[in-house]
N, C-alpha and C. Protein backbone atom coordinates (compact mmCIF):
# COMPACT_ATOMS: atom_id res chain seq x y z
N UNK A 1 0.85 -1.17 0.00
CA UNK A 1 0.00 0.00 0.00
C UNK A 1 0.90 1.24 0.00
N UNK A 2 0.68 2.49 -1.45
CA UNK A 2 1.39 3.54 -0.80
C UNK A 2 1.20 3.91 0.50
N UNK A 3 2.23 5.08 0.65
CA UNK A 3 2.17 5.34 2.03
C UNK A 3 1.35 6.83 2.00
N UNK A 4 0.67 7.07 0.54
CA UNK A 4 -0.39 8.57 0.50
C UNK A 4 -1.27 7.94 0.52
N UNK A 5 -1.87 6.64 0.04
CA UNK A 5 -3.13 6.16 0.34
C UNK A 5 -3.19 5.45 1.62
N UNK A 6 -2.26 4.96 2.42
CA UNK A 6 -2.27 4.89 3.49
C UNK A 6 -3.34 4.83 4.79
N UNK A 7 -2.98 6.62 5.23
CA UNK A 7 -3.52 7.12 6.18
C UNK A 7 -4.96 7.33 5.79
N UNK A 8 -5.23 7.41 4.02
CA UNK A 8 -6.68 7.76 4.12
C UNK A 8 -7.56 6.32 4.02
N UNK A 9 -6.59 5.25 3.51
CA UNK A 9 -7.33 3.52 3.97
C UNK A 9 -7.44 3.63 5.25
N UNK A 10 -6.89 3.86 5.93
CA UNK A 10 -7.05 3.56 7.16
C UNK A 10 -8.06 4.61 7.91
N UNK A 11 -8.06 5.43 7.43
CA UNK A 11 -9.26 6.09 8.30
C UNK A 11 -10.46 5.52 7.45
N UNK A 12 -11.02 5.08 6.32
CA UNK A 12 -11.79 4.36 5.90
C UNK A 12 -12.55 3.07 6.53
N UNK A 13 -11.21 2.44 6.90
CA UNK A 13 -10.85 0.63 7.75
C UNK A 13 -11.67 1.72 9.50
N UNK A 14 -11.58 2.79 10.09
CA UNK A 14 -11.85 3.17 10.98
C UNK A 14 -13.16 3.44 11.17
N UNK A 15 -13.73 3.67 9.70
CA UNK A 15 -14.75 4.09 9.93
C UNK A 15 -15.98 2.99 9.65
N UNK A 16 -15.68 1.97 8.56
CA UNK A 16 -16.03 0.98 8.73
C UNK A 16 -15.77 -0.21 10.44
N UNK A 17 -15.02 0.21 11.49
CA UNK A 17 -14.57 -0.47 12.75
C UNK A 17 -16.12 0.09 13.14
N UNK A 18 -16.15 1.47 12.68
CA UNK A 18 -16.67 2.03 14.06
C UNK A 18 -18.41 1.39 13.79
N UNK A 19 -18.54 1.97 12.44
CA UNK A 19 -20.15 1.49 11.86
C UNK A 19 -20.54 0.47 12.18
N UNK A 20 -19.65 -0.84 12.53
CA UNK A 20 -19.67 -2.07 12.96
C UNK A 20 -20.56 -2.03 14.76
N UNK A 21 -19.33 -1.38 15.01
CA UNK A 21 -19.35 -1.41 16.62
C UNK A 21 -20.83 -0.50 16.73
N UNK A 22 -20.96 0.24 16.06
CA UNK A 22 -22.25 1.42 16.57
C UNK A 22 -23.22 0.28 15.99
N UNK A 23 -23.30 -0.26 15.17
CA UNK A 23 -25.11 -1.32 15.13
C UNK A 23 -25.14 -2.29 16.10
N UNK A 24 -23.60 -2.38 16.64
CA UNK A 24 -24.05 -3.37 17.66
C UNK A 24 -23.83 -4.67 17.24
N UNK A 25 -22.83 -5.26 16.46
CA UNK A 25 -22.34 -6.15 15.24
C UNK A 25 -21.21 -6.35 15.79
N UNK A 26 -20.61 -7.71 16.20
CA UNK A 26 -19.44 -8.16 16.51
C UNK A 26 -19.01 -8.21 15.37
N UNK A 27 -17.78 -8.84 15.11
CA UNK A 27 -16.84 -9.23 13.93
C UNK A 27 -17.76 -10.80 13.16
N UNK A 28 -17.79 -11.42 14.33
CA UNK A 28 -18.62 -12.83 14.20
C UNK A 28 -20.37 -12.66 13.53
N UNK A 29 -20.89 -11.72 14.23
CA UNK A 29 -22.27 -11.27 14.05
C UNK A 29 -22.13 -10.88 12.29
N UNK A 30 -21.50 -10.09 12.14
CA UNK A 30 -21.43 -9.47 10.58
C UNK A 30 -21.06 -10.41 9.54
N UNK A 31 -19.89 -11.45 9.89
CA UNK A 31 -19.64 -12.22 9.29
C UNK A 31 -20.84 -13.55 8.99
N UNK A 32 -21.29 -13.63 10.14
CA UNK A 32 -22.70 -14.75 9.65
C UNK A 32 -23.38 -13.95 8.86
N UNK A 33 -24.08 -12.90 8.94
CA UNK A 33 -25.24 -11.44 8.06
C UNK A 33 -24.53 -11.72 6.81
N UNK A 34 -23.26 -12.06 6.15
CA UNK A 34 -22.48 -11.72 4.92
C UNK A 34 -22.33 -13.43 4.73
N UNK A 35 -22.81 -14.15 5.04
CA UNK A 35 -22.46 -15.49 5.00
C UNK A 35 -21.14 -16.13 4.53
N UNK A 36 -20.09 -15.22 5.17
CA UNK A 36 -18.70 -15.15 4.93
C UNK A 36 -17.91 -15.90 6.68
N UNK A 37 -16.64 -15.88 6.48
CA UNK A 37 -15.90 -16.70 8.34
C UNK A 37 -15.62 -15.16 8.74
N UNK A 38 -15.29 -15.54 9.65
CA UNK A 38 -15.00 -14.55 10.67
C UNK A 38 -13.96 -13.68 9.88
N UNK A 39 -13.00 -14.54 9.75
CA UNK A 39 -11.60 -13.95 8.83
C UNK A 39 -11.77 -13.25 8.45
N UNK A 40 -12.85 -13.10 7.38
CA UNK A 40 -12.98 -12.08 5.98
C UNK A 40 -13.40 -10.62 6.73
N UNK A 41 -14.16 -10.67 7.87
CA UNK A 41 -14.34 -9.16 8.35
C UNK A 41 -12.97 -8.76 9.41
N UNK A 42 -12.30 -9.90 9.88
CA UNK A 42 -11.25 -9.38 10.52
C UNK A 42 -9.94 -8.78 9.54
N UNK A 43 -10.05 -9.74 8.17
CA UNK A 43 -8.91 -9.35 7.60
C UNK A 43 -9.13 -7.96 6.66
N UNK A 44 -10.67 -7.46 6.42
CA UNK A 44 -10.45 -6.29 6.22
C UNK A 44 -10.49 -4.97 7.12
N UNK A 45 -10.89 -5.14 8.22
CA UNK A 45 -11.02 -4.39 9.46
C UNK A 45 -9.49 -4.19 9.22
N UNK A 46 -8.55 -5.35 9.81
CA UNK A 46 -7.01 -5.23 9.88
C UNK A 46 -5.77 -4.62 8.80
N UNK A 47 -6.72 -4.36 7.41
CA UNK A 47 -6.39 -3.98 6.23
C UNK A 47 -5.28 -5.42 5.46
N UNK A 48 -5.63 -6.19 6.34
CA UNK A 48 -4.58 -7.16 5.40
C UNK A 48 -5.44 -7.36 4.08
N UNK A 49 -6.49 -7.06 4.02
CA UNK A 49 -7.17 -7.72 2.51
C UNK A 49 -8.40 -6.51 2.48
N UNK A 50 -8.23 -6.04 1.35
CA UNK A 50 -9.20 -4.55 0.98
C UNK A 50 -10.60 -4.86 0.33
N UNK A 51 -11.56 -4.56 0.84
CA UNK A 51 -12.75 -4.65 0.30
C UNK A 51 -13.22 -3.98 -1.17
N UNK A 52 -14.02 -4.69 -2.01
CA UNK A 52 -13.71 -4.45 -3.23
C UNK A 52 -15.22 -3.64 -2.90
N UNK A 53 -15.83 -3.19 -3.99
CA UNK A 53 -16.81 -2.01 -3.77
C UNK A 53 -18.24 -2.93 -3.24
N UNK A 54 -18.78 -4.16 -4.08
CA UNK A 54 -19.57 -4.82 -4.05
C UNK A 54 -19.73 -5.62 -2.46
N UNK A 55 -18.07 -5.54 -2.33
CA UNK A 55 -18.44 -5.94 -0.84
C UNK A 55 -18.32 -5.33 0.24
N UNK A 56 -18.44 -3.84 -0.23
CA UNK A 56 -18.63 -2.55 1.10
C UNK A 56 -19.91 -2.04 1.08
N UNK A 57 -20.59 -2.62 -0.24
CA UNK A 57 -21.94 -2.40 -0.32
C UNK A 57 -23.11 -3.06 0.30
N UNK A 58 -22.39 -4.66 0.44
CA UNK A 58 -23.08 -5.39 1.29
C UNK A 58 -23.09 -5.49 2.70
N UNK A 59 -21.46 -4.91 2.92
CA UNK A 59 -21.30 -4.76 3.97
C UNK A 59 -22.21 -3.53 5.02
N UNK A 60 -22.43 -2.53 4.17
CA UNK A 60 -23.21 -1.29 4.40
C UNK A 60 -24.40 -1.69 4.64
N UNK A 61 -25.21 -2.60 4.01
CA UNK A 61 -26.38 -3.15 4.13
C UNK A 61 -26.30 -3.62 5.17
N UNK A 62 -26.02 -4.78 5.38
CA UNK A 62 -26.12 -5.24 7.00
C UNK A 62 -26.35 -4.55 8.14
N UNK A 63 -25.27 -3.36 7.83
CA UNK A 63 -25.27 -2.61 9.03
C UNK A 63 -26.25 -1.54 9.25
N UNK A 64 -26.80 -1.57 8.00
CA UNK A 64 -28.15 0.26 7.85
C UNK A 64 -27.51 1.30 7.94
N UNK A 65 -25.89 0.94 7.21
CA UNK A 65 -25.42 2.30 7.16
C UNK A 65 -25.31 2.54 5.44
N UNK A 66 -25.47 4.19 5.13
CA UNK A 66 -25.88 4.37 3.91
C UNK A 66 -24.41 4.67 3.93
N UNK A 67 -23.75 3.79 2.23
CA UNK A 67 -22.25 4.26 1.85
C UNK A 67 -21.30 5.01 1.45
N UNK A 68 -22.75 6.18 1.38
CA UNK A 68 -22.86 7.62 0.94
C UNK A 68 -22.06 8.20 2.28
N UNK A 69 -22.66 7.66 3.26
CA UNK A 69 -21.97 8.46 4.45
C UNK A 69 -20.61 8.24 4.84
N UNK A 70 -20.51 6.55 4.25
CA UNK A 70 -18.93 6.33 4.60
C UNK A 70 -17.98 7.15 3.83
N UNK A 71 -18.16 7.52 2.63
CA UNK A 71 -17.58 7.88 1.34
C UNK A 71 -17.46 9.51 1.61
N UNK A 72 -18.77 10.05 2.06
CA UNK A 72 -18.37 11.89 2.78
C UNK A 72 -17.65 11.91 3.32
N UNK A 73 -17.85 11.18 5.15
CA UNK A 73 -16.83 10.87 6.06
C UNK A 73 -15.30 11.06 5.65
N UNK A 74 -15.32 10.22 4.40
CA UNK A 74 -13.65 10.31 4.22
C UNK A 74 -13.37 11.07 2.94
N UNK A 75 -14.46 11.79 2.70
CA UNK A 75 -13.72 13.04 1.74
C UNK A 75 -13.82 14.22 2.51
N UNK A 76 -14.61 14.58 3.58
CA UNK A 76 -14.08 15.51 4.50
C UNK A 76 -12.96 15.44 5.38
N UNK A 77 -13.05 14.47 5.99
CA UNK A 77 -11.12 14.32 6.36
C UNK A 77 -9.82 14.38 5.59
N UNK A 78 -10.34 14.76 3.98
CA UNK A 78 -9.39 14.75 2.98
C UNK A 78 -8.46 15.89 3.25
């Protein structure tokens, strides 16, 4: 990963942590909702493996968060 896209993946990976934690969604909980293992939400939480769009979309679903908001979120911290 450059190190200019970096800091703004990672506040992305933060804000997806947090959307998690605010519905009230363990790592385990989200991962059954996505009928995916545990892994797959830990390893993109951890940034070892980057979510492709289709699966931040589903991921957004689960949670009732609109991806519109994730996507402002991190163009105002730009």
């Amino acid at each position: 990963m450059k190190s200019l896209h970096a800091t703004e993946y990672q506040k992305f990976l933060d804000y997806m942590v947090a959307a998690r934690k605010e519905s009230g969604f363990t790592q385990q909980q989200l991962a059954e909702r996505l009928g995916k293992p545990q892994s797959f939400v830990s390893k993109y939480e951890s940034g070892e493996r980057r979510l492709d769009i289709l699966e931040f979309l589903d991921v957004c679903k689960v949670l009732s968060v609109s991806p519109v908001s994730i996507i402002e979120r991190l163009e105002c911290a730009r």
